[in-house]
N, C-alpha and C. Protein backbone atom coordinates (compact mmCIF):
# COMPACT_ATOMS: atom_id res chain seq x y z
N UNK A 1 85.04 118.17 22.71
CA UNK A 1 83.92 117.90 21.84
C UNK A 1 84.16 118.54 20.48
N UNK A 2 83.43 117.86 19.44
CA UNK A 2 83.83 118.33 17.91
C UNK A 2 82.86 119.23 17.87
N UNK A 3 83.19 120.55 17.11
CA UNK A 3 82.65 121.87 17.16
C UNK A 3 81.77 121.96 15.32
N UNK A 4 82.29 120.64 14.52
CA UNK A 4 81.60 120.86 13.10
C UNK A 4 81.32 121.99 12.49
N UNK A 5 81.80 122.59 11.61
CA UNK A 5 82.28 121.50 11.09
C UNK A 5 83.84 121.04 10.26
N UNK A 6 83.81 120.08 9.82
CA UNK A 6 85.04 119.22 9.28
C UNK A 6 85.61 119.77 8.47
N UNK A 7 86.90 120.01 7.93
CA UNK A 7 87.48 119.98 7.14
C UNK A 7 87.89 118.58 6.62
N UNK A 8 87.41 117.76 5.60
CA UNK A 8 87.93 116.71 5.02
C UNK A 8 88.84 116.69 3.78
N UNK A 9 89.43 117.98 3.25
CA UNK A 9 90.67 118.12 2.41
C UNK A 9 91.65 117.10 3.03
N UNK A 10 92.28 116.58 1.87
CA UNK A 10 93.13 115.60 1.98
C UNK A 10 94.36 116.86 2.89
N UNK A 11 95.03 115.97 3.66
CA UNK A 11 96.19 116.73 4.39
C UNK A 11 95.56 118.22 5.72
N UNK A 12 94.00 117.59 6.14
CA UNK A 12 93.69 118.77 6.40
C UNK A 12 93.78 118.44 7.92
N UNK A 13 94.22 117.27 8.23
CA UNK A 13 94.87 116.89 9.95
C UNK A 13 93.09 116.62 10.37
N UNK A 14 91.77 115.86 9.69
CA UNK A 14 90.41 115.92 10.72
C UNK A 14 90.10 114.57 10.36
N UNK A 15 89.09 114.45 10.22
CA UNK A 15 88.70 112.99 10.43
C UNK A 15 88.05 113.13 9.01
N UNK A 16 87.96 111.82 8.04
CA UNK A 16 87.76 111.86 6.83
C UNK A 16 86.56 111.45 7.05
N UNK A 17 85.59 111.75 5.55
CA UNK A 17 84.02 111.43 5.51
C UNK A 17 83.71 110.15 5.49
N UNK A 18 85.04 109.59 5.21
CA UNK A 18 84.99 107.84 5.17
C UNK A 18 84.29 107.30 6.20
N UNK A 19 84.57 107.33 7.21
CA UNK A 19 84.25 107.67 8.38
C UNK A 19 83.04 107.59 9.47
N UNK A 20 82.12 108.64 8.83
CA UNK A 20 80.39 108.59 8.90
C UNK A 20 79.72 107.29 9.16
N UNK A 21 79.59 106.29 8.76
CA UNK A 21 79.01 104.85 8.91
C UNK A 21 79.35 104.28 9.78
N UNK A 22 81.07 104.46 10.61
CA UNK A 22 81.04 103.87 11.86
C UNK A 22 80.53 104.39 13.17
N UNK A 23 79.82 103.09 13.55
CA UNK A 23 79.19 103.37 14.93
C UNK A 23 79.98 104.04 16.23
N UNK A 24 81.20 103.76 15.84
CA UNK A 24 82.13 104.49 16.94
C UNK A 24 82.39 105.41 16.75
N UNK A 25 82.01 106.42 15.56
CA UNK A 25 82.17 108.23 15.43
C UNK A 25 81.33 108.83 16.53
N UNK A 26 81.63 109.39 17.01
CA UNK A 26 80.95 110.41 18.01
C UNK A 26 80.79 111.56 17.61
N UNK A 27 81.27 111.95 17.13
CA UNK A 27 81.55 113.67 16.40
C UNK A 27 80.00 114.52 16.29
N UNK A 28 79.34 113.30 15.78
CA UNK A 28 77.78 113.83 15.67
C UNK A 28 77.00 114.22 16.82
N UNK A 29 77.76 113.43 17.94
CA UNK A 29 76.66 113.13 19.20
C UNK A 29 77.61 114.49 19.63
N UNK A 30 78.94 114.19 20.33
CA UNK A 30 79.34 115.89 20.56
C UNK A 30 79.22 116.92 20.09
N UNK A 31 78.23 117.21 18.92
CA UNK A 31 78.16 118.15 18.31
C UNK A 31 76.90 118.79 18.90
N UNK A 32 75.68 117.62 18.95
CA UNK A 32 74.82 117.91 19.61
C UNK A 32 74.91 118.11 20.86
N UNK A 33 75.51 117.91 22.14
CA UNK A 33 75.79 117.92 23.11
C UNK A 33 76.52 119.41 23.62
N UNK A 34 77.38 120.01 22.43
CA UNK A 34 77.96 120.60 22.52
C UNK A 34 77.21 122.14 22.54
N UNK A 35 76.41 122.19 21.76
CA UNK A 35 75.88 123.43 21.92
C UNK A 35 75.11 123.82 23.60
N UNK A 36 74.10 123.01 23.80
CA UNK A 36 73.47 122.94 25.61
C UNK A 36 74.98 122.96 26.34
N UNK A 37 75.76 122.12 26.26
CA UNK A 37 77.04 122.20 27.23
C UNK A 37 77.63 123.56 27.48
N UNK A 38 78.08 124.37 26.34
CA UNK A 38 78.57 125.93 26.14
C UNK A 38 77.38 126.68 26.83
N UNK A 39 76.41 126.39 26.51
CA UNK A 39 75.23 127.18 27.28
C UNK A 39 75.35 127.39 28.59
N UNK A 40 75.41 126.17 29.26
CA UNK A 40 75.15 125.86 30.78
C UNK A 40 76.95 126.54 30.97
N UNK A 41 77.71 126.22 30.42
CA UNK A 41 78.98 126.98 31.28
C UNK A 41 78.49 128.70 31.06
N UNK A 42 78.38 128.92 30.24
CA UNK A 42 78.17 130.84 29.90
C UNK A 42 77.04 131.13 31.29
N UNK A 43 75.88 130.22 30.88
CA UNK A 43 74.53 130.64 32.15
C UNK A 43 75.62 130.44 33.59
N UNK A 44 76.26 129.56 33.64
CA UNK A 44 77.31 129.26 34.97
C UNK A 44 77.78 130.59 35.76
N UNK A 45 78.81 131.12 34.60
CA UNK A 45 79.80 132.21 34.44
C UNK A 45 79.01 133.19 34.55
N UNK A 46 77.81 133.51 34.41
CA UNK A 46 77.17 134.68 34.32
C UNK A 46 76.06 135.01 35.50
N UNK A 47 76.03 133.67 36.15
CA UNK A 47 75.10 133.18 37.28
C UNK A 47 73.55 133.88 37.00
N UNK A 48 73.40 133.47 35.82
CA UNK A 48 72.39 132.91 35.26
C UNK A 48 71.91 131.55 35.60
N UNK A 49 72.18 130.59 35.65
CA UNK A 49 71.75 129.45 35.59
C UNK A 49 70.71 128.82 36.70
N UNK A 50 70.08 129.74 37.26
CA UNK A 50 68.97 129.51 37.80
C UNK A 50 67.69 130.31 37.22
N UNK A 51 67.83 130.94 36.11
CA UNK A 51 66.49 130.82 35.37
C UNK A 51 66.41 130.00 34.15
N UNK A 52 67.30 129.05 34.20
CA UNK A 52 67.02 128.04 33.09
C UNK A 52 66.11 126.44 33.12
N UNK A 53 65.52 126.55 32.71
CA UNK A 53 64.41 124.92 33.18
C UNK A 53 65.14 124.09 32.98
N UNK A 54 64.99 123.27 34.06
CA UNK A 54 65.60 122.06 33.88
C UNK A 54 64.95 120.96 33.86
N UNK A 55 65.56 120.47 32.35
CA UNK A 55 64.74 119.45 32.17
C UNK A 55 65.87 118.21 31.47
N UNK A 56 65.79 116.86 31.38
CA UNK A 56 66.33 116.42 30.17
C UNK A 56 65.14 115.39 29.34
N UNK A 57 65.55 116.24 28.01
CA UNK A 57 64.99 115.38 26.83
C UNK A 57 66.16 114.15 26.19
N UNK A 58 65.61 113.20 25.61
CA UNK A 58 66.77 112.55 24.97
C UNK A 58 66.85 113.45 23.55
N UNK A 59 68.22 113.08 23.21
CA UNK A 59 68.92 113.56 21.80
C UNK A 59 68.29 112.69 20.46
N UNK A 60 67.77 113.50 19.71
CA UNK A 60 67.81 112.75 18.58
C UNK A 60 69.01 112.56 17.81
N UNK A 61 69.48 111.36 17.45
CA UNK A 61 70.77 112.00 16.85
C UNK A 61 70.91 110.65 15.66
N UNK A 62 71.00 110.93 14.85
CA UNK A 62 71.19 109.70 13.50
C UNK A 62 72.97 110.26 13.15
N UNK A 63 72.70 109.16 11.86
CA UNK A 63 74.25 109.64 11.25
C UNK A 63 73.43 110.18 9.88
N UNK A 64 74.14 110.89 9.52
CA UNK A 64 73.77 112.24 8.03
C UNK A 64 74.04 111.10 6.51
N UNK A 65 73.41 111.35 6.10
CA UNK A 65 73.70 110.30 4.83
C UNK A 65 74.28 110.86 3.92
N UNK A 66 74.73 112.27 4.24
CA UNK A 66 75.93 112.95 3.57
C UNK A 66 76.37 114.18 4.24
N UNK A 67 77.47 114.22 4.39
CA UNK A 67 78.03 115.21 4.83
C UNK A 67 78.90 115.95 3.79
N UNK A 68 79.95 117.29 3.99
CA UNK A 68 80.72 117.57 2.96
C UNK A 68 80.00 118.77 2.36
N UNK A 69 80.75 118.93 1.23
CA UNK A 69 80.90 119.52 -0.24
C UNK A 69 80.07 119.21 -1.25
N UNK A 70 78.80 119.32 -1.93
CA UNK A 70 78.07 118.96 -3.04
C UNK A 70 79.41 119.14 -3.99
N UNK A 71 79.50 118.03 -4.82
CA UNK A 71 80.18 118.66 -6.52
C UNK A 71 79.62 118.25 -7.49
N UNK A 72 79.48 119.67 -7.65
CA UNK A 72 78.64 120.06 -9.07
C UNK A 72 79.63 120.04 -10.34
């Protein structure tokens, strides 16, 4: 899963901002996913994970209408 965020420097080996508008980026949705996921392994590892509620909500998740670097 993508941990965000991006490096989009040219030559920087990630996925360019070009990018963002296609429906087949995931990066956004693993990003969200990603934080609860790390959770539940740590609560796992720590055997914790029976005081955590369980529930599932759906994800809100859009695409960002900008990502990046402001240049000023």
């Amino acid at each position: 899963m993508h941990p965000l965020p991006r490096d989009s420097r040219p030559g920087a080996n990630d996925l360019n901002v070009d990018l963002n508008g296609d429906p087949r980026l995931a990066i956004f949705r693993q990003t969200d996913n990603g934080i609860p996921m790390r959770m539940a392994i740590f609560a796992t590892l720590l055997k914790v994970d029976d005081l955590i509620e369980k529930d599932l909500r759906p994800v809100r998740w859009f695409v960002p209408s900008q990502t990046g670097t402001l240049d000023r």
